[in-house]
Protein backbone atom coordinates (compact mmCIF):
# COMPACT_ATOMS: atom_id res chain seq x y z
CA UNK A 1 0.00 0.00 0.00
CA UNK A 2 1.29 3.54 -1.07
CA UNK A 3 1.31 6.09 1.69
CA UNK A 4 0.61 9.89 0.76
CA UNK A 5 3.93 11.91 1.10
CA UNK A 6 4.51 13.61 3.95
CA UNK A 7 3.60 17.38 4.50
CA UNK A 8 6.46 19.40 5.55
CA UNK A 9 5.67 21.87 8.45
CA UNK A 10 8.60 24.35 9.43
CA UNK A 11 8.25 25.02 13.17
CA UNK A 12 11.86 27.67 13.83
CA UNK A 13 12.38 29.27 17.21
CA UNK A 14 12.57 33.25 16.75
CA UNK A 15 11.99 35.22 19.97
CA UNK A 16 11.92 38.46 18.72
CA UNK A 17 10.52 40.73 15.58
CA UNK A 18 14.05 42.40 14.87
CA UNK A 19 13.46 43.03 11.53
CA UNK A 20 17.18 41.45 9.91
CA UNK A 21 16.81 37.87 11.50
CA UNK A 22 13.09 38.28 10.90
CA UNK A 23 13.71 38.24 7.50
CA UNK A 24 15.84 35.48 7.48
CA UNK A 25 13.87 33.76 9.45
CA UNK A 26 11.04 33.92 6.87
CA UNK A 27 13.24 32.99 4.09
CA UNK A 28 14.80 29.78 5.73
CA UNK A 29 10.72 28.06 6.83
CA UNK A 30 9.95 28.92 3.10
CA UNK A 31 13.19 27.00 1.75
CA UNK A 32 13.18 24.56 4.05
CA UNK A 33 9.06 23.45 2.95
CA UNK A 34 9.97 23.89 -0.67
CA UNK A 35 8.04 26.57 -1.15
CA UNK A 36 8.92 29.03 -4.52
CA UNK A 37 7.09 31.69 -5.45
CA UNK A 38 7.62 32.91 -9.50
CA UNK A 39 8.36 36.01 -11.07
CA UNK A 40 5.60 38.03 -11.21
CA UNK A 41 2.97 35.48 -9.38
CA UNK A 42 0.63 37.55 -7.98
CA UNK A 43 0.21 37.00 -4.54
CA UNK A 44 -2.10 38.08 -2.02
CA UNK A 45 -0.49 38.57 1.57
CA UNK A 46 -3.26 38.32 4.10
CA UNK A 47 -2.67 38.70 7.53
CA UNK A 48 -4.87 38.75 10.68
CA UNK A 49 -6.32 42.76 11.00
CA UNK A 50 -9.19 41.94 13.52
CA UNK A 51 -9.84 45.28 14.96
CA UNK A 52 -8.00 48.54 16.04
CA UNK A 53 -8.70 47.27 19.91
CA UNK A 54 -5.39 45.62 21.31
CA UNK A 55 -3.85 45.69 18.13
CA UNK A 56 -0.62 45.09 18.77
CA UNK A 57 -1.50 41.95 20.19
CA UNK A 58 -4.75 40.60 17.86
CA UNK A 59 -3.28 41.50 14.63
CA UNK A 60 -0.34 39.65 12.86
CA UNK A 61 2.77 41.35 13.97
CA UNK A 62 3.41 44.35 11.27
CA UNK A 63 7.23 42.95 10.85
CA UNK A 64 5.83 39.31 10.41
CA UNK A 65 4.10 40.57 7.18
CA UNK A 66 6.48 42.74 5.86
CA UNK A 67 8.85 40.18 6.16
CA UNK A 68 6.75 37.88 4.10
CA UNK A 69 6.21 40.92 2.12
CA UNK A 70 10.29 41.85 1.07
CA UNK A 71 11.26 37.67 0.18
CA UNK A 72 8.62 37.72 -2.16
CA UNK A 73 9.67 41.38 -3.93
CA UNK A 74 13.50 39.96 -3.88
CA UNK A 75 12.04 36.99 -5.63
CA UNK A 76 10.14 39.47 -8.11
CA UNK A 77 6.67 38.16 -7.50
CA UNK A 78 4.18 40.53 -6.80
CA UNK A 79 2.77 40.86 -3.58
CA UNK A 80 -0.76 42.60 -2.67
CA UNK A 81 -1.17 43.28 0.96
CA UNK A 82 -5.31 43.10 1.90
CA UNK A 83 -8.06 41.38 4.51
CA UNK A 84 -11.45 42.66 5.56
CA UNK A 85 -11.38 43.24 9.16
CA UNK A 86 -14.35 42.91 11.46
CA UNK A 87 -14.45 46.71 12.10
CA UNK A 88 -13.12 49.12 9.82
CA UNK A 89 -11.30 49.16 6.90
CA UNK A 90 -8.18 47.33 6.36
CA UNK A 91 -5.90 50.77 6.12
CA UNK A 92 -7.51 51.65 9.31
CA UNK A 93 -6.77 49.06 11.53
CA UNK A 94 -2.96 48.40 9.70
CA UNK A 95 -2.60 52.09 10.52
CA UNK A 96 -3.64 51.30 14.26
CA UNK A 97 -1.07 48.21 14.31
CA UNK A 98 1.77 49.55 12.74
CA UNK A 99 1.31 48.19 9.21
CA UNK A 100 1.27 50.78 7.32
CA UNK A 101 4.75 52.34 8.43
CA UNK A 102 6.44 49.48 7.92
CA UNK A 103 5.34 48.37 4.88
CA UNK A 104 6.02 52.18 3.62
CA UNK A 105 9.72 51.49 3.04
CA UNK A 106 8.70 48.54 0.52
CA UNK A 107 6.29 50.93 -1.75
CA UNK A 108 2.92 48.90 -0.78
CA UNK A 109 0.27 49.41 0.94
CA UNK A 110 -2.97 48.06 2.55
CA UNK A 111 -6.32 48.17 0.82
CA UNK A 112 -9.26 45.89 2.40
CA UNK A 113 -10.62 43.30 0.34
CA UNK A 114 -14.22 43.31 -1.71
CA UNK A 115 -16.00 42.35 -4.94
CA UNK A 116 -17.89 39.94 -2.92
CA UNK A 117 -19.61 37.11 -5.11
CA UNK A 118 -21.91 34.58 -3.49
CA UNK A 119 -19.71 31.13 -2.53
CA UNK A 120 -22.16 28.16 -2.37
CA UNK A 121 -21.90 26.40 1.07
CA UNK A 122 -21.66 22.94 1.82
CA UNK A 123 -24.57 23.33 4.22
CA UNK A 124 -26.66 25.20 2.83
CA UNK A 125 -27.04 29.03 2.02
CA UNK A 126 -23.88 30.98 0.17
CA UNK A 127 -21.83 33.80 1.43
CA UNK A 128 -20.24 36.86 0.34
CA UNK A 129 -16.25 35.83 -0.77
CA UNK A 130 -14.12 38.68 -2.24
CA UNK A 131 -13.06 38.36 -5.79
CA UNK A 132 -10.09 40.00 -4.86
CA UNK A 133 -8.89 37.16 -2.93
CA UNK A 134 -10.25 34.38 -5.76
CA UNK A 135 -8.28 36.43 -8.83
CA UNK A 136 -4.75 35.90 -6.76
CA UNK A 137 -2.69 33.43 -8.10
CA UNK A 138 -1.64 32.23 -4.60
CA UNK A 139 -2.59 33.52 -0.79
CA UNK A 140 0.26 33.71 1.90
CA UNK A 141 -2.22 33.22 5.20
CA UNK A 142 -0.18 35.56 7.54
CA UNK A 143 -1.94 34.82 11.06
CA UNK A 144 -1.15 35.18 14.78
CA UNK A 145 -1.93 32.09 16.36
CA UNK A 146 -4.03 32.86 19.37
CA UNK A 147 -6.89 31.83 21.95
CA UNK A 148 -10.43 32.43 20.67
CA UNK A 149 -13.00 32.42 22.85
CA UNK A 150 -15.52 30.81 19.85
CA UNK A 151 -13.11 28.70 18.47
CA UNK A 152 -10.77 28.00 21.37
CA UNK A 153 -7.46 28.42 19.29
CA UNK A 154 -7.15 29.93 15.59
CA UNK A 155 -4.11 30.25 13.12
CA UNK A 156 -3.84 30.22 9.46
CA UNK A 157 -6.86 28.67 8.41
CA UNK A 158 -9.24 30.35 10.49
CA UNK A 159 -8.11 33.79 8.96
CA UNK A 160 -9.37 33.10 5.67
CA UNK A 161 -12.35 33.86 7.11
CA UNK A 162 -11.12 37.46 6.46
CA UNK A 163 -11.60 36.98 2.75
CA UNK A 164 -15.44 37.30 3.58
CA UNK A 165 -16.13 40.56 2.72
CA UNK A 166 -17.36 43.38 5.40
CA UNK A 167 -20.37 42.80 7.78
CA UNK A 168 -21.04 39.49 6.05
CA UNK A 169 -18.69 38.04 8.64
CA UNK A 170 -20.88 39.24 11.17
CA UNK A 171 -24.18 37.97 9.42
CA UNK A 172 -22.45 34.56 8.87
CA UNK A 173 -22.19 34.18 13.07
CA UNK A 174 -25.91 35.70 13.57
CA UNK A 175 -27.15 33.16 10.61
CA UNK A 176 -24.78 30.25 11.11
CA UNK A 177 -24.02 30.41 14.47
CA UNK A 178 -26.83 28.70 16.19
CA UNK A 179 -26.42 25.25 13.94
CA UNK A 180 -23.50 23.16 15.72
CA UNK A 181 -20.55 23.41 13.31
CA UNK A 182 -22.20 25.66 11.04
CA UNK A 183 -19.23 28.17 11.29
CA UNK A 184 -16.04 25.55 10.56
CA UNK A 185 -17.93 24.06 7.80
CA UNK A 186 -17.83 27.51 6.38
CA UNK A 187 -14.24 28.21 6.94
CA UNK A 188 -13.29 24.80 5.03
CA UNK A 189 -15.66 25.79 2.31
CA UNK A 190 -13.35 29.38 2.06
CA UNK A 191 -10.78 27.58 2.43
CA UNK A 192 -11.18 25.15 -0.72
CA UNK A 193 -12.67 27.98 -2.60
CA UNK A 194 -9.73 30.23 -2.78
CA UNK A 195 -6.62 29.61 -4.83
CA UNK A 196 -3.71 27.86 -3.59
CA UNK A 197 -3.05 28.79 0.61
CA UNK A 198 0.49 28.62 2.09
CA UNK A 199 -0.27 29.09 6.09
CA UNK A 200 2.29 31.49 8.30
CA UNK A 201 1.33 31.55 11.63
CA UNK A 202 3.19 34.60 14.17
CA UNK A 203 3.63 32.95 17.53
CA UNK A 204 6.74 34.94 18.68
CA UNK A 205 4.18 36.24 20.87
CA UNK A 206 0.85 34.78 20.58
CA UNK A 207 -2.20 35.93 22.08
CA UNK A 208 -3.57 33.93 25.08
CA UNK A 209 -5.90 34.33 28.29
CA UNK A 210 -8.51 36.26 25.80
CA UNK A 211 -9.35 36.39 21.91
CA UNK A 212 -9.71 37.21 19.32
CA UNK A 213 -9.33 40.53 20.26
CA UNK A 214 -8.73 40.98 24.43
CA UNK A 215 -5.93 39.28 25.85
CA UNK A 216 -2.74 39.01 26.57
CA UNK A 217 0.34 38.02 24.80
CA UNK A 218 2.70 34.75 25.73
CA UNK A 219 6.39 34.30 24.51
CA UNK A 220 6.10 31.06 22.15
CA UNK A 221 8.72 32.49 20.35
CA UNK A 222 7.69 30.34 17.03
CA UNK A 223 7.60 31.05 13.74
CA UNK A 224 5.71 27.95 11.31
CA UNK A 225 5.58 27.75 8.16
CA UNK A 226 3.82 25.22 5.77
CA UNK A 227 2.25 24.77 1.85
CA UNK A 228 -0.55 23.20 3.73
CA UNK A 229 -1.95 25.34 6.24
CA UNK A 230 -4.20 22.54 7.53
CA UNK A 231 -0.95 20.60 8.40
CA UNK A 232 0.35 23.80 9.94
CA UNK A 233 -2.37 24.41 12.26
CA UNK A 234 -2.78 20.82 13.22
CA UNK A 235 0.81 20.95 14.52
CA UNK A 236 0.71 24.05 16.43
CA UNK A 237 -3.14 22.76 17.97
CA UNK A 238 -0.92 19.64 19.05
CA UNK A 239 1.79 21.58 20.33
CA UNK A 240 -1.25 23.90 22.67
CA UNK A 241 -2.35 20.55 23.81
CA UNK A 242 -5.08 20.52 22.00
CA UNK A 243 -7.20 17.31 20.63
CA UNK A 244 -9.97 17.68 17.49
CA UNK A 245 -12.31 17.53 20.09
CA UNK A 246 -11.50 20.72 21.76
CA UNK A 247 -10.99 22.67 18.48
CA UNK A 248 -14.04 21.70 16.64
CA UNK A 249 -12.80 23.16 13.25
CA UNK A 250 -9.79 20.84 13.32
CA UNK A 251 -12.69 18.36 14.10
CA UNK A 252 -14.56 19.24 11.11
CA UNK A 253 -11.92 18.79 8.67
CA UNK A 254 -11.14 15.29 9.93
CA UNK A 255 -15.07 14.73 9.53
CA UNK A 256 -14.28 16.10 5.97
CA UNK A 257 -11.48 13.90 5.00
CA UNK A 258 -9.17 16.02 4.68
CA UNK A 259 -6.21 14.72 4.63
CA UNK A 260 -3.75 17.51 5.69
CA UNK A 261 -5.60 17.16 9.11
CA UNK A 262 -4.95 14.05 10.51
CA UNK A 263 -2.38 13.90 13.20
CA UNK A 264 1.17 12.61 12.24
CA UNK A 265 0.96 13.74 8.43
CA UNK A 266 3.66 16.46 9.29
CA UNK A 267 7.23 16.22 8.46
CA UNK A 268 8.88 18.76 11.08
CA UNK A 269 11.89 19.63 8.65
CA UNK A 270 13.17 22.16 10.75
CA UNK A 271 12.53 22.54 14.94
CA UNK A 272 10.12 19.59 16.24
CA UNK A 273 7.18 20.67 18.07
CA UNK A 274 9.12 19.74 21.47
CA UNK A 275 11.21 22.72 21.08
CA UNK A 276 8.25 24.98 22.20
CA UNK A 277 7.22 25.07 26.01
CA UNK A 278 3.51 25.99 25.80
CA UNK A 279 3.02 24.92 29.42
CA UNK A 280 1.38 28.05 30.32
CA UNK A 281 -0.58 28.87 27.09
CA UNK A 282 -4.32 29.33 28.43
CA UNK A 283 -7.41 28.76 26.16
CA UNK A 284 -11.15 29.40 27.20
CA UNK A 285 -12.61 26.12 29.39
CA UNK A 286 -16.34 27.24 27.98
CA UNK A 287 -16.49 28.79 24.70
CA UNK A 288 -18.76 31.63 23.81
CA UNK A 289 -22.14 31.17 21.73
CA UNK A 290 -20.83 31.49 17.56
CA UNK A 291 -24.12 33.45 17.34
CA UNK A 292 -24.74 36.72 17.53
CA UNK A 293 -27.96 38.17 18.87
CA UNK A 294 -30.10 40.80 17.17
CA UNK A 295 -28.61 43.76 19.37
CA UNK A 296 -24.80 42.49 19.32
CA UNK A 297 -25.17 42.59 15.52
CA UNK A 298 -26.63 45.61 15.33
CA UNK A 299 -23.91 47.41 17.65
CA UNK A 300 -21.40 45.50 15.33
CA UNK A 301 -22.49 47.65 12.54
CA UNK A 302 -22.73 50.82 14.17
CA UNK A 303 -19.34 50.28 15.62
CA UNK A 304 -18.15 49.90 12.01
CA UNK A 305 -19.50 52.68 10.60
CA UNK A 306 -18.16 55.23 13.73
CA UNK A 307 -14.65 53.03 12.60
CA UNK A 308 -15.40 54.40 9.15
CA UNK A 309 -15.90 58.06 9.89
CA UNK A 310 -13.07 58.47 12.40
């Protein structure tokens, strides 16, 4: 009997964001999973831009993406930096995080993503996925990997759910979010729908005790790095001490057969998840309701729109 190949999943200890070793740091988990990007492959660079609350610690870490950012200009490819946070617009809340200034130096900038067209779901209903994100030849996931209190724990996969465009996000958890894994069978349909996904996750410092948003930060000091960001976030669950039953959308895509998934398809080529001490990571015991009520929705969207006009 054949066995699939293994996935290779670059786990390399980096304990700070100094931007020179960040760099290399980036440039040695891409080489060491194979990955190559082509001259003038357009690429969309998404990282995690939640909100302007706490966001130096519930965004991706600004040198993280401009990291990403500078291999793939040296490599000529060309990079588009974007995501649709849950408040504001994506300038605003990379302004609020640092972003902007230091992707300034590089001669890009942030735009949020849109041209929504309806994605069929596997469950019924569609939702509003940006074109912007489907025309890119290939999507660099650049998340923090933190604590959620819906999810439990999130990383690369989870923020494709920023390629849903605007206040459908917050529709999707007021529609879906009363049907028991409503919300991760929506993330795995975003997930197949877009082009080709390489996962990054930023755990220098991830976010703990809190999430998405409120919390506080924890030294991992980890940087991962896969072509499969399944893989890649089934490592660093497993490294949290986390099973598929606590983090039901690693549950889901086992229920889905998806192969990058399953426990012990990784091939650590660089640091081996025992490198990490995660002894003191904490995650919520109870996790909040994925639905949002009538007024919570509603305060959502006013919240947005103040975000707007500031």
């Amino acid at each position: 009997m054949t066995h699939p190949p293994a996935i290779p999943v670059a786990l390399l200890r980096q304990q700070t964001y100094d931007r020179e070793t960040l760099q290399g740091a980036v440039e040695r988990l891409f080489a060491a999973c194979g990955l190559r990007f082509a001259r003038g492959e357009g690429v969309l660079v998404k990282p995690n831009l939640v909100s302007r609350a706490n966001a130096g610690l519930s965004c991706t870490h600004p040198e993280v993406t401009r990291a990403v950012c500078a291999h793939l200009l040296d490599l000529g490819a060309r990079p588009r930096v974007a995501d649709s946070p849950a408040f504001g617009s994506g300038a605003r809340v990379a302004q609020a995080c640092g972003l902007v200034e230091a992707l300034r130096p590089l001669g890009l900038r942030v735009t949020s993503l849109g041209r929504p067209v309806p994605l069929a779901l596997t469950l019924g209903g569609s939702i509003g996925l940006s074109r912007d994100a489907l025309d890119a030849e290939r999507i660099v996931s650049v998340a923090r990997l933190k604590a959620h209190s819906q999810f439990r724990v999130t990383a690369s996969v989870k923020n494709l759910f920023g390629c849903v465009c605007g206040c459908r996000k917050a529709l999707a958890h007021a529609r879906l979010g009363d049907t028991p894994g409503a919300m991760e069978s929506m993330v795995l349909d975003v997930l197949a729908a877009l082009p080709p996904v390489v996962g990054l996750a930023d755990g220098i410092v991830a976010l703990h005790k809190g999430g998405p948003v409120r919390g506080e930060g924890y030294p991992l000091g980890l940087l991962g790095a896969s072509p499969a960001p399944l893989a890649l976030d089934a490592a660093l669950f497993t490294l949290l001490g986390q099973t598929p039953q606590s983090v039901a959308l690693w549950g889901s895509a086992l229920a889905r057969g998806l192969d990058a998934a399953r426990p012990g398809r990784a091939d650590f080529v660089l640091e081996p998840p025992a490198a990490f001490d995660a002894s003191g990571f904490v995650v919520a015991r109870e996790l909040s309701p994925m639905s949002f009520a009538p007024l919570r929705f509603a305060y959502g969207r006013l919240k947005s729109l103040l975000h707007h006009l500031a």
